[in-house]
C-alpha atoms as a PDB file:
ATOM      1  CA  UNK A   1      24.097   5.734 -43.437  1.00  0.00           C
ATOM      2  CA  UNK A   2      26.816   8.232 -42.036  1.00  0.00           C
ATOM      3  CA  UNK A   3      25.580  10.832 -39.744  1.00  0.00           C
ATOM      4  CA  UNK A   4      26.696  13.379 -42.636  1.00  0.00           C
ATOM      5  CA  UNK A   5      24.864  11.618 -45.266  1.00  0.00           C
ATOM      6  CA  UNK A   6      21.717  11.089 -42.429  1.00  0.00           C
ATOM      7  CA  UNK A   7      21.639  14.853 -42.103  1.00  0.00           C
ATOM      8  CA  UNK A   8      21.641  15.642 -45.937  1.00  0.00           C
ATOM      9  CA  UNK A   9      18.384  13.100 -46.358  1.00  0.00           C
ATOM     10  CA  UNK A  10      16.868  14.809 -43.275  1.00  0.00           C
ATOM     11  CA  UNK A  11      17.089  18.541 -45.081  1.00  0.00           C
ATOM     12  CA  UNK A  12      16.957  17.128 -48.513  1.00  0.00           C
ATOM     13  CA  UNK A  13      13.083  15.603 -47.284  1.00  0.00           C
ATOM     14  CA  UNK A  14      12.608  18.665 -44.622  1.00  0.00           C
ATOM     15  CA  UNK A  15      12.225  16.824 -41.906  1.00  0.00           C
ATOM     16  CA  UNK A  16      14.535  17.525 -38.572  1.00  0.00           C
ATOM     17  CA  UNK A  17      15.130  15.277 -35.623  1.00  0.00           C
ATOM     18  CA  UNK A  18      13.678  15.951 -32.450  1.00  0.00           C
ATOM     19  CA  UNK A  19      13.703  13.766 -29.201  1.00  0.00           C
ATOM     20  CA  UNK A  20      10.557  11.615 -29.628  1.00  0.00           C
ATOM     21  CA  UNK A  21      11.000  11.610 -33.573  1.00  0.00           C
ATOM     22  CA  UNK A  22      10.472  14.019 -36.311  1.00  0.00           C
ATOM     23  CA  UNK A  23       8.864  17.357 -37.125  1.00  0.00           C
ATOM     24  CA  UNK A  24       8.797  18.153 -40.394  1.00  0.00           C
ATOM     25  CA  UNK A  25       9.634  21.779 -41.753  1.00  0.00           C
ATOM     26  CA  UNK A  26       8.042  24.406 -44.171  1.00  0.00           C
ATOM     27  CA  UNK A  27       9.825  22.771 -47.096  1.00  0.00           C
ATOM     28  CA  UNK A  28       8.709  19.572 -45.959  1.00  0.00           C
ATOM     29  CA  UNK A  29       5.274  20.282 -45.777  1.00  0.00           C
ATOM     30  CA  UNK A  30       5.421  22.048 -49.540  1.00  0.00           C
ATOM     31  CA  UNK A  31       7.708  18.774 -50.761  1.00  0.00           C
ATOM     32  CA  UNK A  32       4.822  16.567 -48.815  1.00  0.00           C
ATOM     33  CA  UNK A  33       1.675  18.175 -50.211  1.00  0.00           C
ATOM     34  CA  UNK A  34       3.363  17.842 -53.881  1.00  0.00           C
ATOM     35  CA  UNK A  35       3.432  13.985 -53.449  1.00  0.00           C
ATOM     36  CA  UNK A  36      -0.048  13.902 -52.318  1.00  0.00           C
ATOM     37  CA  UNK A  37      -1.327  15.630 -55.042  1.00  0.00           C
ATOM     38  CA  UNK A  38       0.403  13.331 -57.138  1.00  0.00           C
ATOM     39  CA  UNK A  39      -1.466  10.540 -55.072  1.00  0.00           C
ATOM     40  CA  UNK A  40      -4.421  12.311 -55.529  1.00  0.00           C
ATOM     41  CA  UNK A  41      -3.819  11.814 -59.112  1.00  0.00           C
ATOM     42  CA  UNK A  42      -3.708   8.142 -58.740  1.00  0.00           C
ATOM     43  CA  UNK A  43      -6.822   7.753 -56.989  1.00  0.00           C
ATOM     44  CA  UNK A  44      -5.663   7.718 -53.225  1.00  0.00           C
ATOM     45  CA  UNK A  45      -8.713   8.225 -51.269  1.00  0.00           C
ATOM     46  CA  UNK A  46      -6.499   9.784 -48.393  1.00  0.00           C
ATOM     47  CA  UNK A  47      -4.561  12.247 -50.205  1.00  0.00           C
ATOM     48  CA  UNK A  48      -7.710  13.346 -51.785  1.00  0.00           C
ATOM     49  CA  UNK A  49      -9.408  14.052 -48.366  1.00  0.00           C
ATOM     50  CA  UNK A  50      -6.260  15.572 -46.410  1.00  0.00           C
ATOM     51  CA  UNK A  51      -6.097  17.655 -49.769  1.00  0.00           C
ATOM     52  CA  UNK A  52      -9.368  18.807 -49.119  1.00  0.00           C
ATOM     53  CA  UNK A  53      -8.173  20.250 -45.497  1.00  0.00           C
ATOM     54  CA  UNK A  54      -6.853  23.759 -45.345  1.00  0.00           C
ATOM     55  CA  UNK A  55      -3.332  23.532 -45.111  1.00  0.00           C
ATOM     56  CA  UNK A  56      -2.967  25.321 -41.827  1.00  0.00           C
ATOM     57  CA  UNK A  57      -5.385  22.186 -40.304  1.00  0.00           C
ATOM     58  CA  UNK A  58      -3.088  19.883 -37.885  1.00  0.00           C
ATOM     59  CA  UNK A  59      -4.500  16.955 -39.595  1.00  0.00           C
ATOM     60  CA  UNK A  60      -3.165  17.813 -43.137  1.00  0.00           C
ATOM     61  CA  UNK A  61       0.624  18.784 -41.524  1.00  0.00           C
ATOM     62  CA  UNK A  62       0.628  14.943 -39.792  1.00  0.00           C
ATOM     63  CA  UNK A  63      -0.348  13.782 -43.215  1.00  0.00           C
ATOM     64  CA  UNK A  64       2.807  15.210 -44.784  1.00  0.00           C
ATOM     65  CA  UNK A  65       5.399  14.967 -42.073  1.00  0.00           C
ATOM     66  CA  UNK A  66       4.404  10.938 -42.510  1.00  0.00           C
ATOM     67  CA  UNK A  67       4.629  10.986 -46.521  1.00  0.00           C
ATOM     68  CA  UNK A  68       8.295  12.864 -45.684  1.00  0.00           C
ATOM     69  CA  UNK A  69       9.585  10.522 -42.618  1.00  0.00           C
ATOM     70  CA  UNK A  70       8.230   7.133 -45.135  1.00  0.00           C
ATOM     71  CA  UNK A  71      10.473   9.012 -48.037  1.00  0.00           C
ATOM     72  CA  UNK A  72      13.488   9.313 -45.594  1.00  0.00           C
ATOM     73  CA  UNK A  73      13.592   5.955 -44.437  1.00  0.00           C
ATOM     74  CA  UNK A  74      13.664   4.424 -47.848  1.00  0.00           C
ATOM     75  CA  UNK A  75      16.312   7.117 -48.609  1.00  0.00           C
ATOM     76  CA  UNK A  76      17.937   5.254 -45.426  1.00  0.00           C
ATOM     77  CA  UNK A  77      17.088   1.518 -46.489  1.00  0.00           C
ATOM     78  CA  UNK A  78      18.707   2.001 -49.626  1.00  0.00           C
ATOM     79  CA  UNK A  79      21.800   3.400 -47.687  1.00  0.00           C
ATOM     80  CA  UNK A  80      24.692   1.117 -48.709  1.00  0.00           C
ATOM     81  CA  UNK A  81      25.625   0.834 -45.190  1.00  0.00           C
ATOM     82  CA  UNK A  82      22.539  -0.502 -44.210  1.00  0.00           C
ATOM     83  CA  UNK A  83      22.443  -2.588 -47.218  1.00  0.00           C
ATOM     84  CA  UNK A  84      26.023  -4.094 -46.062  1.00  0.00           C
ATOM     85  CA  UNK A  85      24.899  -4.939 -42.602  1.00  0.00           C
ATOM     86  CA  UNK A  86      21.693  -6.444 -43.974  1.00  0.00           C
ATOM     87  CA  UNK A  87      23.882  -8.724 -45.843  1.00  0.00           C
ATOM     88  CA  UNK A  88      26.144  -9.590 -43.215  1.00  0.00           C
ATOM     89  CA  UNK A  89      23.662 -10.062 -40.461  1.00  0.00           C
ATOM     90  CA  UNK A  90      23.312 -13.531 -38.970  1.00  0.00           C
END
C-alpha cells in the first residue's frame, strides 16, 4: 500500500497515526460503534457489553479504535502491493 492510498484507509476508517500506534477519531468512534451494534446483532457477547457502556467511558472508545485499526489492516492485507510481495517472498 502507497503512503497515499495508506492515508485514504486511515481517514476512510478514522483512525490517525500517532508514534506508538493509533488513536482513533470522532468518525471513527461513530463508524466503530455502528459495527458493534451490528455484532451485537449477531450475538457477540462483547459488543453487547461495551454497548452497554456510556460512550464517553474509556473502555467503550478502546473497544472501537480496535474494531477500526482490525478494519484498516485488512483494508491493508488486501493491498495489491502487499499481496505482490506476499507472492514473491521467499
Amino acid at each position: 500500500m502507497n503512503p497515499e492510498a495508506r492515508q485514504e484507509a486511515l481517514t476512510r476508517y478514522g483512525l490517525t497515526e500517532i508514534e506508538d500506534g493509533f488513536e482513533m477519531t470522532l468518525v471513527g468512534f461513530q463508524q466503530a460503534s455502528r459495527r458493534a451494534l451490528e455484532l451485537r446483532g449477531q450475538g457477540d457477547p462483547e459488543a453487547t457489553r461495551m454497548l452497554s457502556l456510556s460512550p464517553e467511558d474509556p473502555l467503550r472508545w478502546e473497544y472501537c479504535r480496535c474494531i477500526q485499526i482490525d478494519a484498516f489492516t485488512g483494508d491493508a492485507r488486501q493491498s495489491p502491493f502487499l499481496n505482490c510481495l506476499a507472492v514473491s517472498a521467499p
